[in-house]
Structures are given as structure tokens and as C-alpha cells.
PDB file of N, CA and C in Angstrom:
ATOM      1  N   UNK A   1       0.847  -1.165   0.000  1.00  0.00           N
ATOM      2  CA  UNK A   1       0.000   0.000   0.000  1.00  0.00           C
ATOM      3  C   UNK A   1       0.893   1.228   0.000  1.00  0.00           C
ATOM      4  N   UNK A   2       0.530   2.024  -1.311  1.00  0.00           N
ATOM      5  CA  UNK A   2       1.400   3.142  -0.910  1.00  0.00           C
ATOM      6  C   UNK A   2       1.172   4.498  -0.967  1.00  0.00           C
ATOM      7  N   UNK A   3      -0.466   4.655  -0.558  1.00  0.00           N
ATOM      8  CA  UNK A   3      -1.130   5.655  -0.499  1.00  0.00           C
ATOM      9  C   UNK A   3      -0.594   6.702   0.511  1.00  0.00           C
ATOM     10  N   UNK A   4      -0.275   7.585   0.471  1.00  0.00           N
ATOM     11  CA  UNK A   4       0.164   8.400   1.409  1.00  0.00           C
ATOM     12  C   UNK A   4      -0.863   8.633   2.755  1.00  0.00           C
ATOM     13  N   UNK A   5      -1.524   7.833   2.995  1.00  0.00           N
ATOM     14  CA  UNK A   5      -2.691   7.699   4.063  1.00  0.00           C
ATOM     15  C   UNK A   5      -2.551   6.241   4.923  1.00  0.00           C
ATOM     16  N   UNK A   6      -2.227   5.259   3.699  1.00  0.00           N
ATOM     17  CA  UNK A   6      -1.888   4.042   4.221  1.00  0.00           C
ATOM     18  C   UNK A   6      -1.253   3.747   5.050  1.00  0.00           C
ATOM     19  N   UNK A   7       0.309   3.856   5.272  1.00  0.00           N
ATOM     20  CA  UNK A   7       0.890   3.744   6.874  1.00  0.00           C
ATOM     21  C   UNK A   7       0.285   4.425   8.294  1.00  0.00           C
ATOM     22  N   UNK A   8      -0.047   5.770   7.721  1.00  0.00           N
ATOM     23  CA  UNK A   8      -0.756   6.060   8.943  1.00  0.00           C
ATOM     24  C   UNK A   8      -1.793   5.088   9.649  1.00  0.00           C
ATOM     25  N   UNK A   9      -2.477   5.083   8.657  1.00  0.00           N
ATOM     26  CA  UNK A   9      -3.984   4.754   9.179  1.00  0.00           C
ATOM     27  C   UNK A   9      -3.522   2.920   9.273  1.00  0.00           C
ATOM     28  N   UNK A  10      -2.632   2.614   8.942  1.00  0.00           N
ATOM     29  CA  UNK A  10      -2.725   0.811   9.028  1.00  0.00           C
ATOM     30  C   UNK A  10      -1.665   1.264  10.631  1.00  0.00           C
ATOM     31  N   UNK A  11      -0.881   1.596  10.605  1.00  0.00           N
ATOM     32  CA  UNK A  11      -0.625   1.672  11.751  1.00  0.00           C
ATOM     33  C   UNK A  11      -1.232   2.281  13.236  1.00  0.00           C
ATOM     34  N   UNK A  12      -2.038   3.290  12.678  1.00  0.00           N
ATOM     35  CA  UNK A  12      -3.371   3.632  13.881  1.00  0.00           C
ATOM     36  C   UNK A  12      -3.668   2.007  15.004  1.00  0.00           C
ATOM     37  N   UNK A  13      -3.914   0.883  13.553  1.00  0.00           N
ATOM     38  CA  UNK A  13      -4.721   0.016  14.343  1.00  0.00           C
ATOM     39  C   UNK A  13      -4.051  -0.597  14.947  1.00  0.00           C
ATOM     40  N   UNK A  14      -2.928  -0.631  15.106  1.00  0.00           N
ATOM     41  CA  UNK A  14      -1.542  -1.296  16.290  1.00  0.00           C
ATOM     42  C   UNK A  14      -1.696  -1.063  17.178  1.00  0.00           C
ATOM     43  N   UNK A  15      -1.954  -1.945  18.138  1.00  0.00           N
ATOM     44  CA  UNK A  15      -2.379  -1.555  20.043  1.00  0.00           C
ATOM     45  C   UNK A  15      -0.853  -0.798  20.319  1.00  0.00           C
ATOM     46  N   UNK A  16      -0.672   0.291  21.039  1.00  0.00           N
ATOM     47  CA  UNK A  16       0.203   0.281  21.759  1.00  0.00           C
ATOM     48  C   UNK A  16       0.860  -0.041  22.399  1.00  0.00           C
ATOM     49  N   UNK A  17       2.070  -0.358  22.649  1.00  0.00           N
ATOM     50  CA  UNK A  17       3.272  -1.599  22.830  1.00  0.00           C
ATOM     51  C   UNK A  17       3.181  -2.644  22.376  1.00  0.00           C
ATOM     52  N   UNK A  18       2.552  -2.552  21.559  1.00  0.00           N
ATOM     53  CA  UNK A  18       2.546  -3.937  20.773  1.00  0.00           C
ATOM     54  C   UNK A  18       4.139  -4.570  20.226  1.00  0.00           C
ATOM     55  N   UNK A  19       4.468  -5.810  19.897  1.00  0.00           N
ATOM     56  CA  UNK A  19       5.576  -5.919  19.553  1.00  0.00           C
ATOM     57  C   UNK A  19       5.430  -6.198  17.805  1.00  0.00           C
ATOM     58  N   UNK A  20       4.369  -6.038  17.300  1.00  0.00           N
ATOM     59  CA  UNK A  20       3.944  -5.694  15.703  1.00  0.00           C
ATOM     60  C   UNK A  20       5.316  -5.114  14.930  1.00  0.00           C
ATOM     61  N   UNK A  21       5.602  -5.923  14.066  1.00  0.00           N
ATOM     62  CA  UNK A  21       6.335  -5.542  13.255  1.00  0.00           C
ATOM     63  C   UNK A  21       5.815  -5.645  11.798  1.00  0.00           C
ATOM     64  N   UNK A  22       5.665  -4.366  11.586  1.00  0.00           N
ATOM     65  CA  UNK A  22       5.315  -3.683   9.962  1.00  0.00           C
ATOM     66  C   UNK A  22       6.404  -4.699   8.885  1.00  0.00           C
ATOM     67  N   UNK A  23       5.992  -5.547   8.778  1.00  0.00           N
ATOM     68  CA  UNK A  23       7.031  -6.569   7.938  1.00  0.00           C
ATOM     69  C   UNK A  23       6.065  -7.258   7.348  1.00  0.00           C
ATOM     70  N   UNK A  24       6.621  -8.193   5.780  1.00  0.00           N
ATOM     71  CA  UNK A  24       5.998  -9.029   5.576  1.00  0.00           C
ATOM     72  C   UNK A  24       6.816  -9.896   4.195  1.00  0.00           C
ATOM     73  N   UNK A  25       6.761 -11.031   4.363  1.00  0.00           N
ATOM     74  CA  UNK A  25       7.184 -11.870   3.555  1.00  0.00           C
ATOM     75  C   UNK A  25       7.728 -11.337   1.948  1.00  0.00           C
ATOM     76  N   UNK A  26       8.781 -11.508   1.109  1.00  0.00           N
ATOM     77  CA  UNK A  26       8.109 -10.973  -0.547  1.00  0.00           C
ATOM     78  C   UNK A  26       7.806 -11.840  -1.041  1.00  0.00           C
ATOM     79  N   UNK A  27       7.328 -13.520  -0.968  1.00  0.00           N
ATOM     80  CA  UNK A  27       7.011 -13.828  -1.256  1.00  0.00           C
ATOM     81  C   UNK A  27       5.492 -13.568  -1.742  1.00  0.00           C
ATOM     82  N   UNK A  28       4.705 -12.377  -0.491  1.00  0.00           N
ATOM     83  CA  UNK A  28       3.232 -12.718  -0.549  1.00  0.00           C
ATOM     84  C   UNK A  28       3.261 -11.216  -1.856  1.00  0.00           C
ATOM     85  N   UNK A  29       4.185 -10.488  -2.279  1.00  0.00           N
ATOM     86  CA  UNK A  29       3.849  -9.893  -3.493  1.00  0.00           C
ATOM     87  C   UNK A  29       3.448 -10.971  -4.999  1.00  0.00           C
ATOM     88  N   UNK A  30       3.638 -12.056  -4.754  1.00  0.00           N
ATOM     89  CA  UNK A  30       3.279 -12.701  -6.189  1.00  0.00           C
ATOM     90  C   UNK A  30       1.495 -13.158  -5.840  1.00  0.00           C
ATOM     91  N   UNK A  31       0.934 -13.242  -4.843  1.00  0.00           N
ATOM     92  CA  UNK A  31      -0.121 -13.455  -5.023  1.00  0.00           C
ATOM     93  C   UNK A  31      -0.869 -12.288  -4.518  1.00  0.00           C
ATOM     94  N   UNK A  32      -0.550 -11.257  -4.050  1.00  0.00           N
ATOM     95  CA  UNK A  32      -1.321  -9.752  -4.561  1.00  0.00           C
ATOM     96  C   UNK A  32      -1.182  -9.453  -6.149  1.00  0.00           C
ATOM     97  N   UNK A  33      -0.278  -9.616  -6.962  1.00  0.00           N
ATOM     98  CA  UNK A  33      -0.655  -9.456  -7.949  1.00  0.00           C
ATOM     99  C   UNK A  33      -1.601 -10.166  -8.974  1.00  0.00           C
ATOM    100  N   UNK A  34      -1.635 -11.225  -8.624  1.00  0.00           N
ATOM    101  CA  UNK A  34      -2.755 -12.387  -8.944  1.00  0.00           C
ATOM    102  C   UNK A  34      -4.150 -12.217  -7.803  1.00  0.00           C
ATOM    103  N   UNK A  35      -4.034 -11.540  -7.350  1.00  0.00           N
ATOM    104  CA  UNK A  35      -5.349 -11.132  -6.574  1.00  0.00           C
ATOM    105  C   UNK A  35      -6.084 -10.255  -7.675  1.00  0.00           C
ATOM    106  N   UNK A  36      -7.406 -10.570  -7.691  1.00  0.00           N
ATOM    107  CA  UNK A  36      -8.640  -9.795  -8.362  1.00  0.00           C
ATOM    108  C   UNK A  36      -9.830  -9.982  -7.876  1.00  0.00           C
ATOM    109  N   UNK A  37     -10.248  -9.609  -6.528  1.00  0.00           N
ATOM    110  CA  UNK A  37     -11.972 -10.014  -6.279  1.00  0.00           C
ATOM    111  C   UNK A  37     -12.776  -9.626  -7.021  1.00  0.00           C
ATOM    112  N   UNK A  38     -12.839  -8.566  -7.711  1.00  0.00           N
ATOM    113  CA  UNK A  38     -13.777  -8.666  -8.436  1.00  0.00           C
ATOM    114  C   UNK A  38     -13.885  -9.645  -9.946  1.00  0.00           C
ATOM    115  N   UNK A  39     -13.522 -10.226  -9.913  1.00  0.00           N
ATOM    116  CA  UNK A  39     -13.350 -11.125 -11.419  1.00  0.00           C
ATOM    117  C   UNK A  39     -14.610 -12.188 -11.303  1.00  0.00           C
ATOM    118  N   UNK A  40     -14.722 -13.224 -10.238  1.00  0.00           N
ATOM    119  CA  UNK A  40     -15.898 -13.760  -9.923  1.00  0.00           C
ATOM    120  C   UNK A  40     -17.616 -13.163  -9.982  1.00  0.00           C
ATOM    121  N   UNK A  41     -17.423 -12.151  -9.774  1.00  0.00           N
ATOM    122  CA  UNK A  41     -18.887 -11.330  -8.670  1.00  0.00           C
ATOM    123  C   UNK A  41     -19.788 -11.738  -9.260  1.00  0.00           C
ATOM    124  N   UNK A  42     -20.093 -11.868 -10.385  1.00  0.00           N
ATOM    125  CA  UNK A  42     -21.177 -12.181 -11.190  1.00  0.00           C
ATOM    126  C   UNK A  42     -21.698 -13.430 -10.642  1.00  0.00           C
ATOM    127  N   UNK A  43     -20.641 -14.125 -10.226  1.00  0.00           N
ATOM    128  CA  UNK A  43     -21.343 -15.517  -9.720  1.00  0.00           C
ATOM    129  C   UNK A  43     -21.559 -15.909  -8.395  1.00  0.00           C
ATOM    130  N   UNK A  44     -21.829 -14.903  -7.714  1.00  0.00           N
ATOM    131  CA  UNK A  44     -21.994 -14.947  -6.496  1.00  0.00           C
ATOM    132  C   UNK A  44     -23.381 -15.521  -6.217  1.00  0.00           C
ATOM    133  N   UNK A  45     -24.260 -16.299  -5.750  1.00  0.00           N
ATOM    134  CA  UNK A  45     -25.301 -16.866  -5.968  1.00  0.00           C
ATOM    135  C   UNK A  45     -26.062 -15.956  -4.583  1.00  0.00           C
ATOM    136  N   UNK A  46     -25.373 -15.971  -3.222  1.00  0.00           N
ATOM    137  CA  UNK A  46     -25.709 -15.417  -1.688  1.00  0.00           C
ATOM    138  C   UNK A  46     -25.999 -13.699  -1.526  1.00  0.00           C
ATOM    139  N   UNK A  47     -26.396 -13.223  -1.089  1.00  0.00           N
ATOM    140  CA  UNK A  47     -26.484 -12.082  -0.866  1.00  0.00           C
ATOM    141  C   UNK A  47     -25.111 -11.312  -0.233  1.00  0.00           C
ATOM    142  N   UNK A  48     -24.560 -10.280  -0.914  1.00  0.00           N
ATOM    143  CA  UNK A  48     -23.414 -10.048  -0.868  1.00  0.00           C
ATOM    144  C   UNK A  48     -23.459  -8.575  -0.409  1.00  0.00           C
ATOM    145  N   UNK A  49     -22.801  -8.312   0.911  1.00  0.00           N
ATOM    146  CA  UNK A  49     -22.403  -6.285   1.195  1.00  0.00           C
ATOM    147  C   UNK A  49     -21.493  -5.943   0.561  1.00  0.00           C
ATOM    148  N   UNK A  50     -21.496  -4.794   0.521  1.00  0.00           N
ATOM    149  CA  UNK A  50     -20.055  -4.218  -0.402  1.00  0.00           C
ATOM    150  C   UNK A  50     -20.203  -2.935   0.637  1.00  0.00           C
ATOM    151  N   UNK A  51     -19.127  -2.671   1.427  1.00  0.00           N
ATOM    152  CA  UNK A  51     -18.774  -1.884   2.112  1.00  0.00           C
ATOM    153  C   UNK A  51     -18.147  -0.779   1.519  1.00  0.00           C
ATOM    154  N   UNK A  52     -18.247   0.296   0.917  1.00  0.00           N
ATOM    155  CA  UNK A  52     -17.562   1.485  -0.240  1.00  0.00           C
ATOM    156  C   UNK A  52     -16.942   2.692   0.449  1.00  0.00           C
ATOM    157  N   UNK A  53     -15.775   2.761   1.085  1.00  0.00           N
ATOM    158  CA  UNK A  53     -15.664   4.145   1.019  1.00  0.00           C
ATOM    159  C   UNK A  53     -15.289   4.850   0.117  1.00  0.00           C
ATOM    160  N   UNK A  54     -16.066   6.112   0.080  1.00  0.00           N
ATOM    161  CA  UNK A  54     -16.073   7.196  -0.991  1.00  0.00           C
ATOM    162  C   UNK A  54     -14.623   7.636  -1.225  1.00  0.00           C
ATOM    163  N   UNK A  55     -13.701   7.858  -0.201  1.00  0.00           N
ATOM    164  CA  UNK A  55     -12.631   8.758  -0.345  1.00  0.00           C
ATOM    165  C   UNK A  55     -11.161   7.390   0.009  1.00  0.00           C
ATOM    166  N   UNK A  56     -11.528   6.218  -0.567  1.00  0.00           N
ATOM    167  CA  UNK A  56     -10.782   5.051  -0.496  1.00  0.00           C
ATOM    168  C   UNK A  56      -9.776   5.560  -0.886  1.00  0.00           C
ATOM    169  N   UNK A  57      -8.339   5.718  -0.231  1.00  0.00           N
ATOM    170  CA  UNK A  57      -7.470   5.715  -1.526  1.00  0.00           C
ATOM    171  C   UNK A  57      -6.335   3.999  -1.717  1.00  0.00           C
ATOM    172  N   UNK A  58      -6.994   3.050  -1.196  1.00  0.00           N
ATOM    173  CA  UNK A  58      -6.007   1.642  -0.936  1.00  0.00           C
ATOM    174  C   UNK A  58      -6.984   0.620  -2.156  1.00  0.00           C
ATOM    175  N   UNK A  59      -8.358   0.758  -1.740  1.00  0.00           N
ATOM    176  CA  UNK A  59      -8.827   0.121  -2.853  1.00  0.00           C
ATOM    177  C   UNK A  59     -10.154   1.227  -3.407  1.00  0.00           C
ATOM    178  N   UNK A  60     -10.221   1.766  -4.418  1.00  0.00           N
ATOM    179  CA  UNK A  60     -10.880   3.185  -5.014  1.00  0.00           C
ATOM    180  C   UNK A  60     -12.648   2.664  -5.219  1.00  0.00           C
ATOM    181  N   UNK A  61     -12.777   3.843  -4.868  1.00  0.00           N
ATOM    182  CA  UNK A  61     -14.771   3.126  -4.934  1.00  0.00           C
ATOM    183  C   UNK A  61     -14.705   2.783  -6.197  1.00  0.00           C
ATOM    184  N   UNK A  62     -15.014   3.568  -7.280  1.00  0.00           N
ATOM    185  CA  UNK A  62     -15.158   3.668  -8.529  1.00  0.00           C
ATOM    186  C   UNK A  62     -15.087   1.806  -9.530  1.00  0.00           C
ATOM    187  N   UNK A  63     -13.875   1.483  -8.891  1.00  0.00           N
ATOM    188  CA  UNK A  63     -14.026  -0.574  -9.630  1.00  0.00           C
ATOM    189  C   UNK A  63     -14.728  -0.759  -8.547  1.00  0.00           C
ATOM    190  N   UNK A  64     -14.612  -0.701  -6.871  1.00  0.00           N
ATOM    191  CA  UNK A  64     -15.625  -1.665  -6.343  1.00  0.00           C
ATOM    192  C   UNK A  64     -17.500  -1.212  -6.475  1.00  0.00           C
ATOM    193  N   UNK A  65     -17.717  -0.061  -7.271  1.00  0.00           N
ATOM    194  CA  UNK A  65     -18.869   0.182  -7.254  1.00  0.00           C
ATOM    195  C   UNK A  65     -19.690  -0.621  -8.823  1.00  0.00           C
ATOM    196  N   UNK A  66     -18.652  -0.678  -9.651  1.00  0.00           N
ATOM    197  CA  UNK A  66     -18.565  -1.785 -10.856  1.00  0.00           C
ATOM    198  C   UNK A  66     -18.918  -2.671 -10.572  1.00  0.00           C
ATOM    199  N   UNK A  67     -17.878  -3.531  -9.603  1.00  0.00           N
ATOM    200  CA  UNK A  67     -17.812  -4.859  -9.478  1.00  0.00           C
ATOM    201  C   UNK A  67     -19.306  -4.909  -8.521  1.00  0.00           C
ATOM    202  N   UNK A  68     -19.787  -4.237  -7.569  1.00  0.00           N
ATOM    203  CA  UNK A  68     -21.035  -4.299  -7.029  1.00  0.00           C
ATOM    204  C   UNK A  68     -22.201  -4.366  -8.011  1.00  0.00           C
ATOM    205  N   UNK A  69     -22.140  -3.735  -8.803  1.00  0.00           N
ATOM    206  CA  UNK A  69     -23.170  -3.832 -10.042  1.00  0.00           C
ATOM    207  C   UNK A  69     -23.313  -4.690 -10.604  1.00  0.00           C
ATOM    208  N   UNK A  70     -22.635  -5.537 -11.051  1.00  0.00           N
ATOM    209  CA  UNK A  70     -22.763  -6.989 -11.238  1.00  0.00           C
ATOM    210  C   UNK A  70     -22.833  -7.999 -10.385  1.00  0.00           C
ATOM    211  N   UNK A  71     -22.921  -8.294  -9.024  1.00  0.00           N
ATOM    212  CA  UNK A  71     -22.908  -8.987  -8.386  1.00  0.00           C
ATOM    213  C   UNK A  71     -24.631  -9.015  -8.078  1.00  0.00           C
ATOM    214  N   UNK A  72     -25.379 -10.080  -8.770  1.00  0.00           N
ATOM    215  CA  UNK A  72     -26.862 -10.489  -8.666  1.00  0.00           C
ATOM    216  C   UNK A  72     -27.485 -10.246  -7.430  1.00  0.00           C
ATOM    217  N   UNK A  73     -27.031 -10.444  -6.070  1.00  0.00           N
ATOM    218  CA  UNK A  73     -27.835 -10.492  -5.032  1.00  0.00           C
ATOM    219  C   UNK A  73     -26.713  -9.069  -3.924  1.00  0.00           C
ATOM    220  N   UNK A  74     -26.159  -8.180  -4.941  1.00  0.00           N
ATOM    221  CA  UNK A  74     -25.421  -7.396  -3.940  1.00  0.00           C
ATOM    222  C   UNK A  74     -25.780  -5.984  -3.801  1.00  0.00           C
ATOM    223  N   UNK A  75     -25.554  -5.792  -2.190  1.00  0.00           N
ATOM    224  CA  UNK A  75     -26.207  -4.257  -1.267  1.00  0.00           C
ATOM    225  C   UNK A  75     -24.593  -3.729  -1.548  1.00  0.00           C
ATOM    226  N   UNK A  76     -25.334  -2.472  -1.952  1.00  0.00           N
ATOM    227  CA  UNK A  76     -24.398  -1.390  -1.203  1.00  0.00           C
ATOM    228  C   UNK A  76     -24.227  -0.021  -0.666  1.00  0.00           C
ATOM    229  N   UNK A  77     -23.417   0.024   0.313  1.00  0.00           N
ATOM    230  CA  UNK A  77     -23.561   0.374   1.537  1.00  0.00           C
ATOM    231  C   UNK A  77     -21.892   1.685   1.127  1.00  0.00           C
ATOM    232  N   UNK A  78     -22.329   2.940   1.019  1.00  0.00           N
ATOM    233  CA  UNK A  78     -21.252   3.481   1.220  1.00  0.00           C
ATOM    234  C   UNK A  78     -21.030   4.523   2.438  1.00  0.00           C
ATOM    235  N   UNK A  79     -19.752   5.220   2.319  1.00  0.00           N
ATOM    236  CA  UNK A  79     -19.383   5.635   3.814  1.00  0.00           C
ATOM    237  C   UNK A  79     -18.759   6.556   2.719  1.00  0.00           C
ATOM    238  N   UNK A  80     -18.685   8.526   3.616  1.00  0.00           N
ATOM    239  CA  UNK A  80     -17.641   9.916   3.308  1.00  0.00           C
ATOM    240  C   UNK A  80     -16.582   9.644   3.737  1.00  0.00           C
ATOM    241  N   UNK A  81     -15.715   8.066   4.018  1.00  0.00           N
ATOM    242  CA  UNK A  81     -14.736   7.969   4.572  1.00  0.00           C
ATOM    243  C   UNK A  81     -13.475   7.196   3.905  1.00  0.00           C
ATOM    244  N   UNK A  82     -12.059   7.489   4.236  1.00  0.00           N
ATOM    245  CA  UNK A  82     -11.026   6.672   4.170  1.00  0.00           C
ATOM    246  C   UNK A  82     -11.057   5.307   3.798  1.00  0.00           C
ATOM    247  N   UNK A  83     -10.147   4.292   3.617  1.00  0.00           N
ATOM    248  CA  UNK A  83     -10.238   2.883   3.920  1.00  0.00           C
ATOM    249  C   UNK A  83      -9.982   2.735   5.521  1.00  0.00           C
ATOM    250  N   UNK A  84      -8.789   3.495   5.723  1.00  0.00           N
ATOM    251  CA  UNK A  84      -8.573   2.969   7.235  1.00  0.00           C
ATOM    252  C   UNK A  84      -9.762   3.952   8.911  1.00  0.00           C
ATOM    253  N   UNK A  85     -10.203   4.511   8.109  1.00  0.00           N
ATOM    254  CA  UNK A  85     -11.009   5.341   8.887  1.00  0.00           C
ATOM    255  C   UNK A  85     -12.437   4.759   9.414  1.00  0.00           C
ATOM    256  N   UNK A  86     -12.806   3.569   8.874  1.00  0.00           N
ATOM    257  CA  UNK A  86     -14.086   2.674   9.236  1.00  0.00           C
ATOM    258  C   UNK A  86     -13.536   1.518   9.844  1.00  0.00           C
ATOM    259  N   UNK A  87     -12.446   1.830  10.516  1.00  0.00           N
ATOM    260  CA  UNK A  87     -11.977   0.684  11.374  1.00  0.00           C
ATOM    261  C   UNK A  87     -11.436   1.287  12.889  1.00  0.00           C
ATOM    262  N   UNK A  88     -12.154   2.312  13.366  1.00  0.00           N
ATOM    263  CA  UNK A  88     -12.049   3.209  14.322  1.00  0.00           C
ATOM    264  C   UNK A  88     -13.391   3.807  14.555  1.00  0.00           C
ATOM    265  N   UNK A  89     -13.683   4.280  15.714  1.00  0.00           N
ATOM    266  CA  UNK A  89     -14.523   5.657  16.091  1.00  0.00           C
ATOM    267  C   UNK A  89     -15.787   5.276  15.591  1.00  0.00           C
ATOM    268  N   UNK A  90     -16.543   6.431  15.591  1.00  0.00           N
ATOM    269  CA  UNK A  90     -18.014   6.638  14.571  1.00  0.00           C
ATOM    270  C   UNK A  90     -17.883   6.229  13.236  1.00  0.00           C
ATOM    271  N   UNK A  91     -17.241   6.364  12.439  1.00  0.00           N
ATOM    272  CA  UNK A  91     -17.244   5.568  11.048  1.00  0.00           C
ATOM    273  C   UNK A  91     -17.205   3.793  11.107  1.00  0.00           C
ATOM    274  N   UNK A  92     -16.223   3.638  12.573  1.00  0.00           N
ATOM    275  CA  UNK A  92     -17.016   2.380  12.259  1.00  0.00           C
ATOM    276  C   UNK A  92     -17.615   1.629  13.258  1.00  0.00           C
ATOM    277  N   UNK A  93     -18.549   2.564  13.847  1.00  0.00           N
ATOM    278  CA  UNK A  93     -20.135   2.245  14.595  1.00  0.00           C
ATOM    279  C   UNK A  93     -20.795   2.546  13.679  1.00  0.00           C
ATOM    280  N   UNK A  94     -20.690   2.960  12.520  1.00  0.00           N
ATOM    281  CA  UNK A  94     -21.886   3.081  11.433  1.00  0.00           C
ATOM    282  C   UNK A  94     -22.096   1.750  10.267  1.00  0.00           C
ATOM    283  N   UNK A  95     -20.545   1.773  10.104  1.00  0.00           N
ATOM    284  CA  UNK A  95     -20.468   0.403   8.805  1.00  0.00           C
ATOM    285  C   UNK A  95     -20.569  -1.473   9.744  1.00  0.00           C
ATOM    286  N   UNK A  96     -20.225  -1.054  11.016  1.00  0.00           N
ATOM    287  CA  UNK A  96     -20.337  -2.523  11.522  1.00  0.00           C
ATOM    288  C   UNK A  96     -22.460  -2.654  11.884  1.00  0.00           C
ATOM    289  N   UNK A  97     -22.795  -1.250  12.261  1.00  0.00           N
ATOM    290  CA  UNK A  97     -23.913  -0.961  12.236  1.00  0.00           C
ATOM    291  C   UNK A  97     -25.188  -1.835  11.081  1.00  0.00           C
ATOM    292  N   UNK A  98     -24.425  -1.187   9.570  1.00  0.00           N
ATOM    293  CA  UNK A  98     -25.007  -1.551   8.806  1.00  0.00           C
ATOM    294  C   UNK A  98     -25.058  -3.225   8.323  1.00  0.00           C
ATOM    295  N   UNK A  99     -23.440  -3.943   8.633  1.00  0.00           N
ATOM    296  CA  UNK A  99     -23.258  -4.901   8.614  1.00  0.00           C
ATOM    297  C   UNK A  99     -24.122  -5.973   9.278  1.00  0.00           C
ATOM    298  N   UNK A 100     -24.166  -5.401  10.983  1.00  0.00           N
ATOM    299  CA  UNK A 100     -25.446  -5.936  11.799  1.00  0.00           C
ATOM    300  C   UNK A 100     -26.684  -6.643  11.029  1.00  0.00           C
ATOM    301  N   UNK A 101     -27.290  -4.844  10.466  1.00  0.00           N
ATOM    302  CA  UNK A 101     -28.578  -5.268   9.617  1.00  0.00           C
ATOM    303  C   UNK A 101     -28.202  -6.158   8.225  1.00  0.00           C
ATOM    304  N   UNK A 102     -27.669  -6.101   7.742  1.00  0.00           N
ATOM    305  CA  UNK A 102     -27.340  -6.914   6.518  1.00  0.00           C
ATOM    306  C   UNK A 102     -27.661  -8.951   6.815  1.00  0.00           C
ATOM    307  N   UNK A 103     -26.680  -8.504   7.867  1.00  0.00           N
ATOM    308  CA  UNK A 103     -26.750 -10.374   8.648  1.00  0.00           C
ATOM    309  C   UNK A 103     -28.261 -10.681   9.558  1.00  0.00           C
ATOM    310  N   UNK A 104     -28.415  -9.712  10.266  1.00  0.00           N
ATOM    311  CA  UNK A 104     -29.828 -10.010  10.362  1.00  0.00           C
ATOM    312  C   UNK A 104     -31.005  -9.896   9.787  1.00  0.00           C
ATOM    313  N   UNK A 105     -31.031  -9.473   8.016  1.00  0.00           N
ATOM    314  CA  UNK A 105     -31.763 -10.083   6.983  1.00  0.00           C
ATOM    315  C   UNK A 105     -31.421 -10.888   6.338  1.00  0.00           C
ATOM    316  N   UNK A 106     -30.216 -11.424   6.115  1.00  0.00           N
ATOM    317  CA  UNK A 106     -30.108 -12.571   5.534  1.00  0.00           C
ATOM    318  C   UNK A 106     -29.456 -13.532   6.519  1.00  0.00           C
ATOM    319  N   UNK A 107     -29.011 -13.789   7.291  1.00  0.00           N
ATOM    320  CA  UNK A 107     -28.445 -14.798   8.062  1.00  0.00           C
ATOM    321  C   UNK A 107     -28.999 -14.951   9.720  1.00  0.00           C
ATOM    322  N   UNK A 108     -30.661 -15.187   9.330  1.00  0.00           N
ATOM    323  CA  UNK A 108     -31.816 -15.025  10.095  1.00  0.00           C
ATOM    324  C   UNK A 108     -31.246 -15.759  11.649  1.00  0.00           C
ATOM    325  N   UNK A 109     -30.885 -15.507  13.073  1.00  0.00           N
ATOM    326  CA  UNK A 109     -31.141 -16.999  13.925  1.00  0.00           C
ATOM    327  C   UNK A 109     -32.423 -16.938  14.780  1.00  0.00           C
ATOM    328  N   UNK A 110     -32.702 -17.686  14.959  1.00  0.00           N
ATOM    329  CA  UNK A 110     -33.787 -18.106  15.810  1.00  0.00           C
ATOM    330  C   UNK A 110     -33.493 -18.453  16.973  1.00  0.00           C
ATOM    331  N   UNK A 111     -34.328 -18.203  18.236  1.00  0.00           N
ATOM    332  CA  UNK A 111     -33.562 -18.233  19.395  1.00  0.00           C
ATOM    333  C   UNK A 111     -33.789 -19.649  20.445  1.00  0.00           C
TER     334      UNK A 111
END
């Protein structure tokens, strides 16, 4: 990630004193580049959220609002926010919010 927002905000979510080290294999660069979620969507058969922030800059609304459009049984749900900014605070008491309702229309339990 090399959004000029990205370290910040991925490092926000590091507990303090943590012994987290910002590292990672190079091996796992050959299968980010072979990563494409949206390539499937069409065949998604289940009811599918698509969580959108507007001002994404790690993965950009604009393809995931595409790839939502084709996906047969898919909601979506956007946010005036960051990627890393709905994983903190009020932005994300709103999107885990919406998530709530999503699972409790489709992933009914009975008590």
C-alpha cells in the first residue's frame, strides 16, 4: 500500500506496545498481484455487502462500485470515509452498524 494515508492509518490500528512488526514476507507480493476479487462477482449466488468508502485511496470506490453492479444479489452500503477510517470511532459504529442489519436479513437466527 502506498497511499500516502496508508501507513498512517494501518498503523493507527496497532495496540500500543505492541511488539507488531510492519514486515511481511516478498514472497506474498506474487499473489497480490494475482489477486482480483472482483473477477468472480457475477457468480456470487448469496447475498453479498459491499462496504464502499467514498474517499478510499487503498482500494478506489469507482471498480468496487462496478464490481457491485454486477454482483446479482449485492447491497451497497457506502461511507464519506477513508479505507482505514471505518476501522475506528463513529465511522465504524456506522459500517459494523449496517453490517449488523445486513446479517440479520439474511443470516436469520432463531432463538
Amino acid at each position: 500500500m502506498t497511499a500516502p494515508d496508508a501507513e498512517p492509518g494501518y498503523l493507527a490500528l496497532v495496540p500500543p506496545g505492541s511488539d507488531f512488526r510492519n514486515e511481511v514476507a516478498a514472497r506474498a507480493v506474487f499473489d497480490i498481484l494475482r489477486y482480483r476479487p472482483g473477477r468472480g462477482v457475477g457468480r456470487i449466488e448469496v447475498p453479498t455487502l459491499f462496504a464502499v468508502c467514498e474517499k478510499d485511496s487503498v482500494a478506489p470506490s469507482g471498480p468496487t462500485l462496478r464490481y457491485a453492479a454486477r454482483a446479482p444479489r449485492g447491497e451497497v452500503r457506502t461511507y464519506p470515509d477513508g479505507h482505514f477510517a471505518v476501522y475506528q470511532g463513529e465511522p465504524f459504529e456506522r459500517v459494523v452498524a449496517d453490517q449488523v442489519d445486513f446479517l440479520r436479513r439474511h443470516v436469520p437466527v432463531t432463538a
